[in-house]
N, C-alpha and C. Protein backbone atom coordinates (compact mmCIF):
# COMPACT_ATOMS: atom_id res chain seq x y z
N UNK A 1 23.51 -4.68 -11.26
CA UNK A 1 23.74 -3.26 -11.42
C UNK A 1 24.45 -2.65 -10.21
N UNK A 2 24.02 -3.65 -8.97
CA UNK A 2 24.59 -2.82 -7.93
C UNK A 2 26.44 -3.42 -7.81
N UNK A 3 27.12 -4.11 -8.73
CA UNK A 3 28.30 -4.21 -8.32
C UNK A 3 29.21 -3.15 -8.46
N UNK A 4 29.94 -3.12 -7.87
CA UNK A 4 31.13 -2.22 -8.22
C UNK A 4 32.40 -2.50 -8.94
N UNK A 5 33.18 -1.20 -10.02
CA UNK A 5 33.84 -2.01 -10.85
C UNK A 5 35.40 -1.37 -10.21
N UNK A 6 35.91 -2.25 -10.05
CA UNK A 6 37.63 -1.80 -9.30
C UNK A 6 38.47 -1.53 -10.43
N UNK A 7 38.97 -0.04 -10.69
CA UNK A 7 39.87 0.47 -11.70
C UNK A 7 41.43 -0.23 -11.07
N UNK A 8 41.92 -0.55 -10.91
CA UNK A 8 43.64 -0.65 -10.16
C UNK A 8 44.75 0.68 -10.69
N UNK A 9 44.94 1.76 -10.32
CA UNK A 9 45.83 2.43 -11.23
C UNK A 9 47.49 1.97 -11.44
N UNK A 10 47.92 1.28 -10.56
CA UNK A 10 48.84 0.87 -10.76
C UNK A 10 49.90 0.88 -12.17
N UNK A 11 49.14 0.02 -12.52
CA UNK A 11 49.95 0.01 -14.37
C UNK A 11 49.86 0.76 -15.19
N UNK A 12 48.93 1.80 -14.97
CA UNK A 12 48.40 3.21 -15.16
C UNK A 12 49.39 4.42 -15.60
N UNK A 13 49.54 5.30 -16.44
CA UNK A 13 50.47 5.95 -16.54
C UNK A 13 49.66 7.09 -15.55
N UNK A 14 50.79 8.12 -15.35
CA UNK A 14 49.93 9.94 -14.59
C UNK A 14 49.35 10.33 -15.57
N UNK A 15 49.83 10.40 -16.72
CA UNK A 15 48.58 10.85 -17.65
C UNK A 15 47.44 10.34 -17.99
N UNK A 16 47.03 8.81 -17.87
CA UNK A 16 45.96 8.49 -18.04
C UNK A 16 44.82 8.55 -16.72
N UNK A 17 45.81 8.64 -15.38
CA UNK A 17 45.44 8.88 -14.13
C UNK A 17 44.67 10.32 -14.17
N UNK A 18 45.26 11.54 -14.78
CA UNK A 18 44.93 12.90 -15.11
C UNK A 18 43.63 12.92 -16.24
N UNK A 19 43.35 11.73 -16.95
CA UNK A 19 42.45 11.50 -18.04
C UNK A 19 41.24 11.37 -17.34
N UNK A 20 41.24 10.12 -16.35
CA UNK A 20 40.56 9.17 -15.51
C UNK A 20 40.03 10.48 -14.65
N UNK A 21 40.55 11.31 -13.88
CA UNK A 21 40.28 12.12 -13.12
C UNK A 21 39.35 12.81 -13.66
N UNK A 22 39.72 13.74 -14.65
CA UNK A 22 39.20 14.38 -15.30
C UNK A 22 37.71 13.81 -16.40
N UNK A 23 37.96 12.84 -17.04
CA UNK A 23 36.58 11.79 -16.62
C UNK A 23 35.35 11.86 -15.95
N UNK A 24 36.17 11.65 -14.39
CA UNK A 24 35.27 11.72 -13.39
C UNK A 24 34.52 12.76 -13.32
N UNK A 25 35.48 13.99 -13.15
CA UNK A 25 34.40 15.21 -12.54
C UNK A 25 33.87 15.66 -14.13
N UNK A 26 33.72 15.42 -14.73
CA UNK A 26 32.76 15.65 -16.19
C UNK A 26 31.61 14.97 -16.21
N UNK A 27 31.94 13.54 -15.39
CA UNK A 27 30.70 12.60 -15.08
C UNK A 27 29.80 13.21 -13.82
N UNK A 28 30.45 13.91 -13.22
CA UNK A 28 29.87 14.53 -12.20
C UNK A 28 28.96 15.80 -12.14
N UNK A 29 29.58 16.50 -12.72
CA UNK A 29 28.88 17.76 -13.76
C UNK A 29 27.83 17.53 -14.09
N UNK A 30 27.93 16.29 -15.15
CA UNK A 30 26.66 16.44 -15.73
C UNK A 30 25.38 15.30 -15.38
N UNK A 31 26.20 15.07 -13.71
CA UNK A 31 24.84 14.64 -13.13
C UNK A 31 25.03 12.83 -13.45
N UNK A 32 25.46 12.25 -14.13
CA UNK A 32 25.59 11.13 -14.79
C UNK A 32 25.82 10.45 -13.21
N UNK A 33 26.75 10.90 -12.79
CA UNK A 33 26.99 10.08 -11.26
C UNK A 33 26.88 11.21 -10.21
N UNK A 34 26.15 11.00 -9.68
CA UNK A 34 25.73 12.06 -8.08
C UNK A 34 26.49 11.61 -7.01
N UNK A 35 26.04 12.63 -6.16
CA UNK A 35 27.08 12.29 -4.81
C UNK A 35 27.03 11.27 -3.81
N UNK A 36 25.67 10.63 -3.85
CA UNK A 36 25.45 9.60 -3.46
C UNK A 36 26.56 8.18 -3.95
N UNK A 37 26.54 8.20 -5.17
CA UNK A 37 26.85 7.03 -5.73
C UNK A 37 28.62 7.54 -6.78
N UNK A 38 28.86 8.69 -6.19
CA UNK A 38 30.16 9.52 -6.78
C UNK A 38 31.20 8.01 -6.69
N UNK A 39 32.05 8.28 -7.80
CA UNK A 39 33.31 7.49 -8.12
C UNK A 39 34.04 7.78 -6.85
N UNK A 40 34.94 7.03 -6.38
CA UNK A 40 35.68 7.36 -5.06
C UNK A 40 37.11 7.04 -5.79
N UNK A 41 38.16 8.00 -5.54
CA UNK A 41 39.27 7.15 -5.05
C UNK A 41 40.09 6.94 -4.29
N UNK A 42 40.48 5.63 -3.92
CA UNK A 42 40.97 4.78 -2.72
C UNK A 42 42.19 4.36 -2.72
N UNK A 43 43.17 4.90 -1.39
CA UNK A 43 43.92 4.70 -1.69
C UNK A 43 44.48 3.40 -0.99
N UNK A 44 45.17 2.58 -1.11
CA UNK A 44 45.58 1.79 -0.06
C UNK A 44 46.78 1.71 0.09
N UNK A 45 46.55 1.86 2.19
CA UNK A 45 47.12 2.26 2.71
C UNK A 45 48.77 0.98 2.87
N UNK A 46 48.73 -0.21 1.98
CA UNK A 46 49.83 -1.25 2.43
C UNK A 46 50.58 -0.84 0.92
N UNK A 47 50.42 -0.59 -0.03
CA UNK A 47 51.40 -0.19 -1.23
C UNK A 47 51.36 0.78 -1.89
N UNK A 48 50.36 2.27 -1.15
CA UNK A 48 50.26 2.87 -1.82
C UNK A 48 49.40 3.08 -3.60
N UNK A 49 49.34 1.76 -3.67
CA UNK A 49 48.51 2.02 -4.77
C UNK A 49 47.06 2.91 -4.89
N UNK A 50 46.60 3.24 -5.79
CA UNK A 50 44.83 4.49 -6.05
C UNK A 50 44.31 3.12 -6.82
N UNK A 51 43.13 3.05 -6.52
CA UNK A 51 42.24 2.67 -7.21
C UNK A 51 40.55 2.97 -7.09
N UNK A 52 39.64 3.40 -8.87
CA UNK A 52 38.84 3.60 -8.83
C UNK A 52 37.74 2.59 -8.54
N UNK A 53 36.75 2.97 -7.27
CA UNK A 53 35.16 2.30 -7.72
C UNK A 53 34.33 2.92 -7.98
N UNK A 54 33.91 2.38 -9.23
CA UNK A 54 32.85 2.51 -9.82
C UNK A 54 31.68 2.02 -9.77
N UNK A 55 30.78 2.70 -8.53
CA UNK A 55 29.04 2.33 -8.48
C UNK A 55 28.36 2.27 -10.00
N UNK A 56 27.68 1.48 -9.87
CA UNK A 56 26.77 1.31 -11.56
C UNK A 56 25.69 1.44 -11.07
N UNK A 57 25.35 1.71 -9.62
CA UNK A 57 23.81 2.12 -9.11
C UNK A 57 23.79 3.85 -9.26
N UNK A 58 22.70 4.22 -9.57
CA UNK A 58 22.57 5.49 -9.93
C UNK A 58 21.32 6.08 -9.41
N UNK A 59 21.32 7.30 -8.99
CA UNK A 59 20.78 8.15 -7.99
C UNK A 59 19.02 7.97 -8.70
N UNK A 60 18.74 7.43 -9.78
CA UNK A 60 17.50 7.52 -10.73
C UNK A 60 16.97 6.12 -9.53
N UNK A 61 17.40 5.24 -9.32
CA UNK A 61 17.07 4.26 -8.71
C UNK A 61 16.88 4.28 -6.91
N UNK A 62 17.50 5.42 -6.52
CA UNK A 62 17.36 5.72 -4.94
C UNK A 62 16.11 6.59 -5.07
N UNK A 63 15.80 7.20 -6.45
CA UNK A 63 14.97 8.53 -6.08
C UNK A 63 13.04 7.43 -6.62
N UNK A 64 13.29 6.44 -6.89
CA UNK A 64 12.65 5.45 -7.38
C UNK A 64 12.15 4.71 -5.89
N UNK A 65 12.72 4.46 -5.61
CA UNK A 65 12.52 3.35 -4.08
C UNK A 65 11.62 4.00 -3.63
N UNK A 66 11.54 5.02 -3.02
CA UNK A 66 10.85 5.65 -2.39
C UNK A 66 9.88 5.57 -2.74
N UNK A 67 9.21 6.10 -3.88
CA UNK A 67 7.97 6.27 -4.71
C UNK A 67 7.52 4.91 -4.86
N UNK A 68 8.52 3.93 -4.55
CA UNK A 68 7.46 2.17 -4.99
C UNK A 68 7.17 2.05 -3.17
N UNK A 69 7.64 2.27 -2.61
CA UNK A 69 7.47 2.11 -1.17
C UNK A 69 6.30 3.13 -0.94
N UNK A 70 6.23 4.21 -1.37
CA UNK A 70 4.30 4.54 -1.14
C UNK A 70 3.58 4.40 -2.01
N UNK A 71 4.57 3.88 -3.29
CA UNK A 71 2.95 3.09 -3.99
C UNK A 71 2.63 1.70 -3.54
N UNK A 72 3.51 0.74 -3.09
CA UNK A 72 2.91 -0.58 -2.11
C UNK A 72 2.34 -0.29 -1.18
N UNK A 73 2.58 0.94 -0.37
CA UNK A 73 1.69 1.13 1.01
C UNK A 73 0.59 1.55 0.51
N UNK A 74 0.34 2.31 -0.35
CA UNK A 74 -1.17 3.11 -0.65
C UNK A 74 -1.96 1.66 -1.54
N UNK A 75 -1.42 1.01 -2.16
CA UNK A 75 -1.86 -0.47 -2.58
C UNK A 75 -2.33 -1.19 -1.42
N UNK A 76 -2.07 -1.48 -0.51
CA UNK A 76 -1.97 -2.12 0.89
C UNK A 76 -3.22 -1.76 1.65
N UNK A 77 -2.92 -0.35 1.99
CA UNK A 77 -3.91 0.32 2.72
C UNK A 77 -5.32 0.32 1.58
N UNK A 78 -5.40 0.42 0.23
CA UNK A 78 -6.82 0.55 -0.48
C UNK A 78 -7.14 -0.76 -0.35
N UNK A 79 -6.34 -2.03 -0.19
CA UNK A 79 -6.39 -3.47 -0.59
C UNK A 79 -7.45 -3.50 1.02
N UNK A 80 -6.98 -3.15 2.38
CA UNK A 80 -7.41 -2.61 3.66
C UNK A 80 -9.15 -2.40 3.91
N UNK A 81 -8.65 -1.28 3.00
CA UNK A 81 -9.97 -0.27 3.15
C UNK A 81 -11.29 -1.22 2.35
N UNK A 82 -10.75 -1.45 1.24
CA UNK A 82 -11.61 -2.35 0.46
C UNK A 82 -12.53 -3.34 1.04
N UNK A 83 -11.49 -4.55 1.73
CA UNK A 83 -12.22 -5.71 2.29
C UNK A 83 -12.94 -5.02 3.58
N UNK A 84 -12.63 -3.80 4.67
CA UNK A 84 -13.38 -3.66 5.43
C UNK A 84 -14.74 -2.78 4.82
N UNK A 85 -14.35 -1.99 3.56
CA UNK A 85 -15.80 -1.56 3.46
C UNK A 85 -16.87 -2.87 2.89
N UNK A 86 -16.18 -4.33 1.93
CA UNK A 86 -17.21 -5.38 1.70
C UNK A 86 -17.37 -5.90 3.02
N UNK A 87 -16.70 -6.05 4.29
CA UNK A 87 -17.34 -6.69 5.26
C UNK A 87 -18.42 -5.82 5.89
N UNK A 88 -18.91 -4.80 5.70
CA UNK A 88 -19.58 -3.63 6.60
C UNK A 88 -20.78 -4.21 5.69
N UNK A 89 -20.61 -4.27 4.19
CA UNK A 89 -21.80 -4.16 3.26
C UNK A 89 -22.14 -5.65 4.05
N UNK A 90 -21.34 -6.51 3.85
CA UNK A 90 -22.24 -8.15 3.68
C UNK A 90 -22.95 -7.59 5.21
N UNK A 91 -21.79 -7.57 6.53
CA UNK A 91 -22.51 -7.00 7.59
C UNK A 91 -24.25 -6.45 7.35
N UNK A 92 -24.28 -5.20 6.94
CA UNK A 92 -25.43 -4.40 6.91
C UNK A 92 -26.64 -4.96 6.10
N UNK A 93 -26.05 -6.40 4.64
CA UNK A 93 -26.98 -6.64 4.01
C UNK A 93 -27.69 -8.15 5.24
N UNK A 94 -27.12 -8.69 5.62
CA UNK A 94 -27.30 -9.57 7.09
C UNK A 94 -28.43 -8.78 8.24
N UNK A 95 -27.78 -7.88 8.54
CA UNK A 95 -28.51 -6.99 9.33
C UNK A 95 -29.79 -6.66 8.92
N UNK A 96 -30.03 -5.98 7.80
CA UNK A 96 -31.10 -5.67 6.17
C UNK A 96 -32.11 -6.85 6.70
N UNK A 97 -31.80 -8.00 6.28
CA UNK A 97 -32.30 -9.25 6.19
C UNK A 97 -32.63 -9.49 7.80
N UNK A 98 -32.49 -9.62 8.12
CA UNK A 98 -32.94 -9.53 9.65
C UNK A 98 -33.86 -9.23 9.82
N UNK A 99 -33.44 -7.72 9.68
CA UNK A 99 -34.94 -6.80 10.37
C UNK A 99 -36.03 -7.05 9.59
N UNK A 100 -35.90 -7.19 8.26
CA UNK A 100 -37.08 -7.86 7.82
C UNK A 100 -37.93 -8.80 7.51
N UNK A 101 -37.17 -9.75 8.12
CA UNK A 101 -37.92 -10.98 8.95
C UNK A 101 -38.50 -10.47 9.85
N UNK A 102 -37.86 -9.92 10.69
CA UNK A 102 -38.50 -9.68 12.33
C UNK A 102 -39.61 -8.80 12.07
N UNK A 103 -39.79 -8.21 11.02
CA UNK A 103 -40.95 -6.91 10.76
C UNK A 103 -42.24 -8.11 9.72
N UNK A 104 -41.65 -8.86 9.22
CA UNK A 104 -42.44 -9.39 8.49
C UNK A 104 -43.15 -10.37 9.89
N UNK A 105 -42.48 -11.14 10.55
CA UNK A 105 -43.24 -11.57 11.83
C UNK A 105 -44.11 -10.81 12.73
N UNK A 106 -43.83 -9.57 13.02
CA UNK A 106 -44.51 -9.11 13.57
C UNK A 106 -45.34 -8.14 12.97
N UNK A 107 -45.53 -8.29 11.61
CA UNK A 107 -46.87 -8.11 10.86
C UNK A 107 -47.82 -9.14 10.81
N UNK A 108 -47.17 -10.53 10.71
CA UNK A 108 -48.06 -11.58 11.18
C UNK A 108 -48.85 -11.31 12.38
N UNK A 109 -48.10 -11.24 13.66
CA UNK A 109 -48.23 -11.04 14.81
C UNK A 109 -49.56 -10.04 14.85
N UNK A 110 -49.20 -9.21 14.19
CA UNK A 110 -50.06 -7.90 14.55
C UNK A 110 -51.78 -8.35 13.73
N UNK A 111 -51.55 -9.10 12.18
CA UNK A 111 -52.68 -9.28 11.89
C UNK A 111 -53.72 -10.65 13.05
N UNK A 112 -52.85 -11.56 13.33
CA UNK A 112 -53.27 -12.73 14.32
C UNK A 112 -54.07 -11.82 15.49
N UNK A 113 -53.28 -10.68 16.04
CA UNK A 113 -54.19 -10.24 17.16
C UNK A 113 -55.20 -9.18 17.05
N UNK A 114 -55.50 -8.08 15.59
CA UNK A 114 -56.25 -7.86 15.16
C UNK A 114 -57.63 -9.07 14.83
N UNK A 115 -57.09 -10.05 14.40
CA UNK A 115 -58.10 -11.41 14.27
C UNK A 115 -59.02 -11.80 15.58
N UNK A 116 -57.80 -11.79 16.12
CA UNK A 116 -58.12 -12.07 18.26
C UNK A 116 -59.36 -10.78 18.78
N UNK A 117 -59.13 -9.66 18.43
CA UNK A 117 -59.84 -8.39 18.83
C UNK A 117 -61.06 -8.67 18.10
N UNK A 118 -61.18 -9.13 17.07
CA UNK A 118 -62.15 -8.94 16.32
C UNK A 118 -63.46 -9.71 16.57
N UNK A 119 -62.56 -11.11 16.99
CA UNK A 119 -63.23 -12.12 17.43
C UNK A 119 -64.09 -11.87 18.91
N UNK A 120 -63.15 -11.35 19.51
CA UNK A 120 -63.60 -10.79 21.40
C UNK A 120 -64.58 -9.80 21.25
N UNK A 121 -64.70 -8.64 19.80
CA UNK A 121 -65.25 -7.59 19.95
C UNK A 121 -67.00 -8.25 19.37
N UNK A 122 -66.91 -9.26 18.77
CA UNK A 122 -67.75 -10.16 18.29
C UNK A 122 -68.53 -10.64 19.20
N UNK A 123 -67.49 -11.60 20.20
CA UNK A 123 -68.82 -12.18 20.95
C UNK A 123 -68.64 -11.33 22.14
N UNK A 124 -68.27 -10.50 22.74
CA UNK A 124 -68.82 -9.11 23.49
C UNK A 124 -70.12 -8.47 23.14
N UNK A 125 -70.27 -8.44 21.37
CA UNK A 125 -71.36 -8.03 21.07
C UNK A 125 -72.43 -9.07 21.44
N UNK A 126 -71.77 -10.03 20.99
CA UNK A 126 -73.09 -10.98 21.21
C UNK A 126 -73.90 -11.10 22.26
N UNK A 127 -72.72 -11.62 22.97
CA UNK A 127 -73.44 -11.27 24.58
C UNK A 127 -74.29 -10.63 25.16
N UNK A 128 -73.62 -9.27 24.40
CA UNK A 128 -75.03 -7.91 25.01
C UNK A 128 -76.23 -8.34 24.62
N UNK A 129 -76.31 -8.67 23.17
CA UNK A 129 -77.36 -9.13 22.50
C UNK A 129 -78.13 -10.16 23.28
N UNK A 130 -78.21 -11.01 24.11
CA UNK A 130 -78.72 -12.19 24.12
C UNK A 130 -79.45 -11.92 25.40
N UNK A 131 -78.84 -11.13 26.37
CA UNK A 131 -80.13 -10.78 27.55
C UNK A 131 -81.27 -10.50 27.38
């Protein structure tokens, strides 16, 4: 789409040159070819000859780019955001798991030395008892 098509006017009569022209700015008018991608004509400068190029890329496709270029970035950046919010979760469910080991141990902990107190508060009593 993006080639360009080389008119040669050469063999061209002025009236079909006046056709061709007129062509153009009708294509232009109505937007069909913008200024970006406007028909040019060229003259060259070793024989004098005009000739038209014709872009077949059209301003619908520049005004396009753009819009895929922040829809890949906003794809990109959610693709981003995504894996760091599952690494935070696995993170926090790791973390989760942790602490409740360490709480479940030191509920052990805590009943073992309740056991220990109980036992000391036992034969403390006893003791008194036996004088």
């Amino acid at each position: 789409m993006n080639t360009p098509l080389n008119i040669t006017f050469q063999e061209i009569s002025e009236e079909r040159k006046l056709y061709v022209a007129d062509s153009l700015n009708n294509l232009n008018k109505l937007k069909l070819c913008t200024n970006d991608t406007q028909d040019v004509l060229v003259e060259s400068s070793e024989e004098g000859n005009f000739s038209v190029v014709l872009s077949q890329d059209s301003g619908k496709s520049r005004r396009i780019h753009p819009l895929l270029t922040v829809l890949i970035m906003t794809l990109v950046l959610t693709i981003i955001l995504s894996s760091c919010v599952l690494y935070l979760l696995v993170h926090m469910n790791f973390t989760a798991t942790e602490m409740s080991r360490k709480l479940e141990r030191c509920d052990k902990l805590m009943e073992e030395l309740e056991k220990l107190s109980n036992l000391v508060l036992f034969l403390n009593h006893s003791r008194v008892k036996e004088p």
